[in-house]
Protein backbone atom coordinates (compact mmCIF):
# COMPACT_ATOMS: atom_id res chain seq x y z
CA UNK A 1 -6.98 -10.03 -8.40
CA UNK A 2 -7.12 -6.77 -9.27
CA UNK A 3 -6.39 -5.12 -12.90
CA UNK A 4 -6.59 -1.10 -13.76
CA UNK A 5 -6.63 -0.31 -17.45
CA UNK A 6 -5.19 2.14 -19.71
CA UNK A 7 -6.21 4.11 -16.59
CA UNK A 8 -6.29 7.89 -17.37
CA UNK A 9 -6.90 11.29 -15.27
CA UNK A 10 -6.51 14.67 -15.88
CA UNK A 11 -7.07 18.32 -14.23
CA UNK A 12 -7.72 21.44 -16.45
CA UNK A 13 -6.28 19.39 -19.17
CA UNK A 14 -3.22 18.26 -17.56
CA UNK A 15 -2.73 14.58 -17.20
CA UNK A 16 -1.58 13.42 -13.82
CA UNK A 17 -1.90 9.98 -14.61
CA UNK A 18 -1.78 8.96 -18.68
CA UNK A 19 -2.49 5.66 -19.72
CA UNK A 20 -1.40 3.68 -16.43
CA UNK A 21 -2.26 -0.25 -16.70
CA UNK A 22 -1.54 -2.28 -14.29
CA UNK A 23 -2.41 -6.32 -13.13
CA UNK A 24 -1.86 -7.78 -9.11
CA UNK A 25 -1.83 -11.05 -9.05
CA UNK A 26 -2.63 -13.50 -6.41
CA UNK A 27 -0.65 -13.59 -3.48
CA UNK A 28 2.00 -10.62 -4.97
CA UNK A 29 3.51 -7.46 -3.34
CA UNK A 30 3.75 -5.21 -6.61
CA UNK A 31 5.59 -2.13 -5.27
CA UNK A 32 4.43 1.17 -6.88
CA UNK A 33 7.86 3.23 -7.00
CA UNK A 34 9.05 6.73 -8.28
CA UNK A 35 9.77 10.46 -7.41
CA UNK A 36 7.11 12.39 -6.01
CA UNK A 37 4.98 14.80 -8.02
CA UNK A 38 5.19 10.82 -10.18
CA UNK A 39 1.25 10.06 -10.38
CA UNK A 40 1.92 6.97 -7.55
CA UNK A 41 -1.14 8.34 -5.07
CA UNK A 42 -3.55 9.56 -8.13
CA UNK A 43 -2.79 6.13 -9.57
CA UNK A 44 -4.09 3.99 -6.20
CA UNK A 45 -6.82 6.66 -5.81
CA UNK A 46 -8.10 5.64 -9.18
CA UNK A 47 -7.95 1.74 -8.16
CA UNK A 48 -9.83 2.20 -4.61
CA UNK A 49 -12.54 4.36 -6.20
CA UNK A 50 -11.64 7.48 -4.65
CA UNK A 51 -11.33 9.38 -8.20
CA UNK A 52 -13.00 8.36 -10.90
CA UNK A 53 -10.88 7.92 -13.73
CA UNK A 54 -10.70 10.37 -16.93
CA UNK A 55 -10.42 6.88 -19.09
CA UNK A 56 -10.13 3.30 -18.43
CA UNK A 57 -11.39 0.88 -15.81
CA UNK A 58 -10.82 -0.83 -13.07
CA UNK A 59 -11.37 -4.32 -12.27
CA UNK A 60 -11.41 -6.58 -9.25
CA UNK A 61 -11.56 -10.42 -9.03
CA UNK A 62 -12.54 -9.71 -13.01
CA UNK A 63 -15.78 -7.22 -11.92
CA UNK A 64 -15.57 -4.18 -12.91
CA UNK A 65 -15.38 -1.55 -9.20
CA UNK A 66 -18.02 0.65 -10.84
CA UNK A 67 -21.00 -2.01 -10.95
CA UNK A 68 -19.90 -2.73 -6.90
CA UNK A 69 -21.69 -1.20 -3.79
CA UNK A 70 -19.40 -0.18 -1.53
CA UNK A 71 -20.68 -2.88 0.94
CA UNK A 72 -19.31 -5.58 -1.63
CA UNK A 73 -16.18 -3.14 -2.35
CA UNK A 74 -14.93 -3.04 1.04
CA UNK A 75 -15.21 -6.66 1.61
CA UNK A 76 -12.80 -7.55 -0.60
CA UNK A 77 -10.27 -4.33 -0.72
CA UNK A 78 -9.17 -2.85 2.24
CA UNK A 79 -7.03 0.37 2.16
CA UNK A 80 -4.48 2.06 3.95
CA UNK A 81 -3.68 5.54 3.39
CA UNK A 82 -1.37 8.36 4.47
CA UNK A 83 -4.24 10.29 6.24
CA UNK A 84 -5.89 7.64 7.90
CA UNK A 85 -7.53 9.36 10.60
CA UNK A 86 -6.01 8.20 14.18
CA UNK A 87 -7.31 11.41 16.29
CA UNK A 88 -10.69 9.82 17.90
CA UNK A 89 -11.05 9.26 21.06
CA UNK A 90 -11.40 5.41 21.02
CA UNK A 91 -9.28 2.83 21.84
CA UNK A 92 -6.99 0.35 19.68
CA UNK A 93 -9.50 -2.34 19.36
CA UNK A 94 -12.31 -0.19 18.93
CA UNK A 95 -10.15 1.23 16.22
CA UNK A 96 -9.25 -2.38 14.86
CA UNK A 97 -13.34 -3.42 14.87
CA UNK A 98 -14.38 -1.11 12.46
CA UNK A 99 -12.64 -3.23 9.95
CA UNK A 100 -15.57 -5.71 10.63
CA UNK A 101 -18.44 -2.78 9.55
CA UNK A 102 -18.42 -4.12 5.70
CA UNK A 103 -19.43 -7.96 7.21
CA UNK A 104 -21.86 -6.30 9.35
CA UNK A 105 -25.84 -6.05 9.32
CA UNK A 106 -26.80 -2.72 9.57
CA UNK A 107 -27.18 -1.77 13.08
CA UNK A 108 -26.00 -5.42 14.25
CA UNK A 109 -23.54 -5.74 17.37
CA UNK A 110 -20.54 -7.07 17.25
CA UNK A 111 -20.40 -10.58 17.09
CA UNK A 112 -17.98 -12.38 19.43
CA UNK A 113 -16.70 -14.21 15.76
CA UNK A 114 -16.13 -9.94 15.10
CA UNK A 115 -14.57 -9.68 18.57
CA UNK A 116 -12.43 -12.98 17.58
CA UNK A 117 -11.46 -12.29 14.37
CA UNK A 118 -9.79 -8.04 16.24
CA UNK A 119 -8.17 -10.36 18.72
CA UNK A 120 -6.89 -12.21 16.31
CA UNK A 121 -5.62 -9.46 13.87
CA UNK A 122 -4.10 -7.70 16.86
CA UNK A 123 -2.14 -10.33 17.60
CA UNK A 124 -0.81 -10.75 13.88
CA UNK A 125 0.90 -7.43 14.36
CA UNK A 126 2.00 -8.00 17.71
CA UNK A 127 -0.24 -5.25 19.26
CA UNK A 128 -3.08 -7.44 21.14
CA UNK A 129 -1.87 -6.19 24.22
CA UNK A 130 -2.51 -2.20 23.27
CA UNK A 131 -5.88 -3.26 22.76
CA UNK A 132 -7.40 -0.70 25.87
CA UNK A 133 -4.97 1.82 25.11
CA UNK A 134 -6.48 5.21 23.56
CA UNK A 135 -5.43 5.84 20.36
CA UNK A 136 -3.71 8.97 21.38
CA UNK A 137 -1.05 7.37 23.37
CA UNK A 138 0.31 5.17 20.87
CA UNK A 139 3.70 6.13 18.77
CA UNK A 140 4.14 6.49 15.23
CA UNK A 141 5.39 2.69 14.91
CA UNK A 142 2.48 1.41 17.09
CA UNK A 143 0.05 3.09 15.27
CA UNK A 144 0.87 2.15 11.46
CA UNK A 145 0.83 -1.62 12.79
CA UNK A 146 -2.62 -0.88 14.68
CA UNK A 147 -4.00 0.55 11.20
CA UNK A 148 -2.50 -2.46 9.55
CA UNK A 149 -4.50 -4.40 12.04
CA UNK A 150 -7.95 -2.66 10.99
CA UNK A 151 -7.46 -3.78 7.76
CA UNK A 152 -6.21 -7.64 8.23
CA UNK A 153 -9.61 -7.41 10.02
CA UNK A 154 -11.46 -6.39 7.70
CA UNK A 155 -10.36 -9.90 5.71
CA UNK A 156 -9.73 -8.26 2.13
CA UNK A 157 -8.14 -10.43 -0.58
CA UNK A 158 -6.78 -7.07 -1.47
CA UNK A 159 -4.96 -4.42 0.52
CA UNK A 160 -3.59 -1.33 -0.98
CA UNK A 161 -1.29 0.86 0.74
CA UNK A 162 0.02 4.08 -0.03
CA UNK A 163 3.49 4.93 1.33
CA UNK A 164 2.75 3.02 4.87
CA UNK A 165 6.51 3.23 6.23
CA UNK A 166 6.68 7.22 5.68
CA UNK A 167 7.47 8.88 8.85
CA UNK A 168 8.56 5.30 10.97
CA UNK A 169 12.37 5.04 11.96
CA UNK A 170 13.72 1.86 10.32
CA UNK A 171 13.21 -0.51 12.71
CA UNK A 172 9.21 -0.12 12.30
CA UNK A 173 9.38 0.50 8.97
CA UNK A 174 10.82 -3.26 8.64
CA UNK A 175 8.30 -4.36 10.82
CA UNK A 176 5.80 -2.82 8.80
CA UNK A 177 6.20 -5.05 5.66
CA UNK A 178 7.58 -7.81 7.15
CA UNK A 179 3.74 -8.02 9.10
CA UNK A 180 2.47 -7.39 5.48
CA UNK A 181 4.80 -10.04 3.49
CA UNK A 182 3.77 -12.17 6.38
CA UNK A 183 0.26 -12.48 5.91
CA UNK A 184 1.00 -12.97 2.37
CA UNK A 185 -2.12 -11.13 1.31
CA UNK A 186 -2.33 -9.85 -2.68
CA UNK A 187 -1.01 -6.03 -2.15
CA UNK A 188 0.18 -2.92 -4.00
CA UNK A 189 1.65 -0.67 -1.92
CA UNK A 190 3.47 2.97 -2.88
CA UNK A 191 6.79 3.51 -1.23
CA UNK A 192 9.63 5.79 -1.51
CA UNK A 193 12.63 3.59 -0.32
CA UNK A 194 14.17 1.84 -3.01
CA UNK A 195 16.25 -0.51 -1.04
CA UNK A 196 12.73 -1.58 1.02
CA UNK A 197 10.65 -1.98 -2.42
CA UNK A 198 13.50 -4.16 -3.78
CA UNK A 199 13.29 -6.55 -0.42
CA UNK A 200 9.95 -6.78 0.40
CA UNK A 201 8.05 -6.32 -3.18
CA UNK A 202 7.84 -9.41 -5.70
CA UNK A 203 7.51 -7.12 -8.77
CA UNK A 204 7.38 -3.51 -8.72
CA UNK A 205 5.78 -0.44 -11.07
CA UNK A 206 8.20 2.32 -11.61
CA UNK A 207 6.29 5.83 -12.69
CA UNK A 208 7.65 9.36 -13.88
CA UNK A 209 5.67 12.17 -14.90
CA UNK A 210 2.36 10.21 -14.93
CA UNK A 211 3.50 7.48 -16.60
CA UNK A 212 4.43 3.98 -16.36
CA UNK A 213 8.01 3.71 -17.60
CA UNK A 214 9.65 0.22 -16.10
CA UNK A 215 7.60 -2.73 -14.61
CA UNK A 216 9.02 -6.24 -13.49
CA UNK A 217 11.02 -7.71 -11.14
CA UNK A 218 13.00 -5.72 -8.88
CA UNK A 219 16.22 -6.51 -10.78
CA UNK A 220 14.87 -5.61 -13.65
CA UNK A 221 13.67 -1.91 -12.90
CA UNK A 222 16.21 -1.18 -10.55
CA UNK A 223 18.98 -0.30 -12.91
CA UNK A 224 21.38 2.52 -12.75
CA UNK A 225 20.11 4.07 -15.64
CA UNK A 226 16.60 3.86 -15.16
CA UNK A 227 16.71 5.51 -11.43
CA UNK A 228 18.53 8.12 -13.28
CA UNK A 229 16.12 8.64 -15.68
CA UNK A 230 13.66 8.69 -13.35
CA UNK A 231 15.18 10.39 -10.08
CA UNK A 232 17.86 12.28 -11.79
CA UNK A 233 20.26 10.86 -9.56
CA UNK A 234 23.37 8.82 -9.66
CA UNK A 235 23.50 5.02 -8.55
CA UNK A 236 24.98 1.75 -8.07
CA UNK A 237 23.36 -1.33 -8.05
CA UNK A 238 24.48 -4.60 -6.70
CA UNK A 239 23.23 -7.56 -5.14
CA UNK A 240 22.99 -7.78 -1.22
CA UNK A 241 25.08 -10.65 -0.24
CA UNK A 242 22.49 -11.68 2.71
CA UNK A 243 19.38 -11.36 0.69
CA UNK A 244 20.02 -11.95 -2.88
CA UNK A 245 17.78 -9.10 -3.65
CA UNK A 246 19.38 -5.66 -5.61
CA UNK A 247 20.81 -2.92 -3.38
CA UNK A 248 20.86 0.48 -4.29
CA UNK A 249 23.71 2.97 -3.21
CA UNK A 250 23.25 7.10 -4.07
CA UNK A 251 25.69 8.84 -5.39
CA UNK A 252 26.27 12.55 -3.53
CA UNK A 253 26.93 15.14 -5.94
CA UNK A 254 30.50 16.75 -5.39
CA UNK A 255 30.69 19.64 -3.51
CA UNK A 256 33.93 22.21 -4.11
């Protein structure tokens, strides 16, 4: 679905990201994972074309981004970031219909199959009836789930999503990717919390310093000695008797 390779970029010399490949297929959650400062962001900046990469290429549905307008683009990748813009004074569903611009004819109205398809993705995240409220009055939780909205309307086969629970309490946070895993949409999505990337994610990417340095299932990265290599912190790792999946517990450093 969507493949970056031996992607590469660099500032003044320095490599942020160095050599990163990596393959979604269809239908996955691939969690990107690791401490910040890692090359996570830079990386999914390279793959939604908002850097252009030092070296390598990016490919999606086996087309190569850089040959695509950004009509054809943004029907088929939708993107949600950590500064998506929620400060206008419009309301949720005005919000949630500019998902439909890349399906569009320039200067068309909306359709009522447009004004369907809002309804419709409003009511996938259980926020159809915050359609007339402004934007402004809407909390954190309710907001992440309307800009998750936007982009189930915008009908991508591929959403990317860069650290989408950051700043929720728990409660929407698990909300948050269970309305992703739900949809079962092909996704790569950055997030800090171990424990949620080893639930919700069916493989995930671990990076440090740039660089790609575990990838595979969650049991497979998530190994004491890899998030200390990578975090510099201590861990155990067992399995969650509920969920079968691996659960991570910190270690505190002693204090005298």
């Amino acid at each position: 679905m969507l493949e970056g390779r031996q992607l590469r970029w660099e500032v003044h010399a320095q490599r942020i990201v160095d050599d990163a490949s990596v393959a979604l297929a269809r239908g996955e959650c691939l969690g990107l994972i690791g401490p910040n400062g890692s090359g996570k962001s830079t990386l999914l900046r390279m793959l939604y074309r908002a850097l252009q990469p030092t070296h390598g290429s990016v490919h999606l549905l086996e087309q190569d981004i850089g040959g695509m307008s950004e009509r054809q683009f943004a029907q088929k990748l939708a993107v949600l970031t950590q500064e998506s813009a929620t400060d206008f004074d419009i309301t949720v569903a005005e919000l949630v219909m500019m998902g439909r611009i890349p399906h569009q004819a320039k200067w068309a109205r909306d359709s009522a199959q447009d004004h369907a398809i809002v309804c419709q993705s409003l009511q996938q995240v259980g926020a159809l009836a915050l359609a007339e409220r402004p934007l402004g009055e809407l909390s954190g939780g309710e907001r992440q789930r309307v800009l998750l909205a936007r982009a189930f309307a915008q009908q991508p086969q591929v959403l990317l999503l860069d650290e989408p629970t950051n700043h929720l309490d728990i409660r929407y946070q698990l909300e948050v990717m269970g309305l992703l895993r739900g949809q079962r949409i092909s996704a790569i999505v950055a997030l800090h919390d171990l424990n949620i990337a080893a639930h919700y994610c069916d493989r995930l990417v671990l990076m440090a310093q740039g660089r790609i340095v575990a990838e595979g299932r969650p049991e497979q990265v998530l190994k004491p000695t890899t998030i200390h290599a990578a975090y510099g912190v201590a861990a155990e790792v067992d399995t969650h008797p509920a969920t079968g999946r691996p659960r991570i517990s910190f270690i505190p450093h002693a204090f005298d």
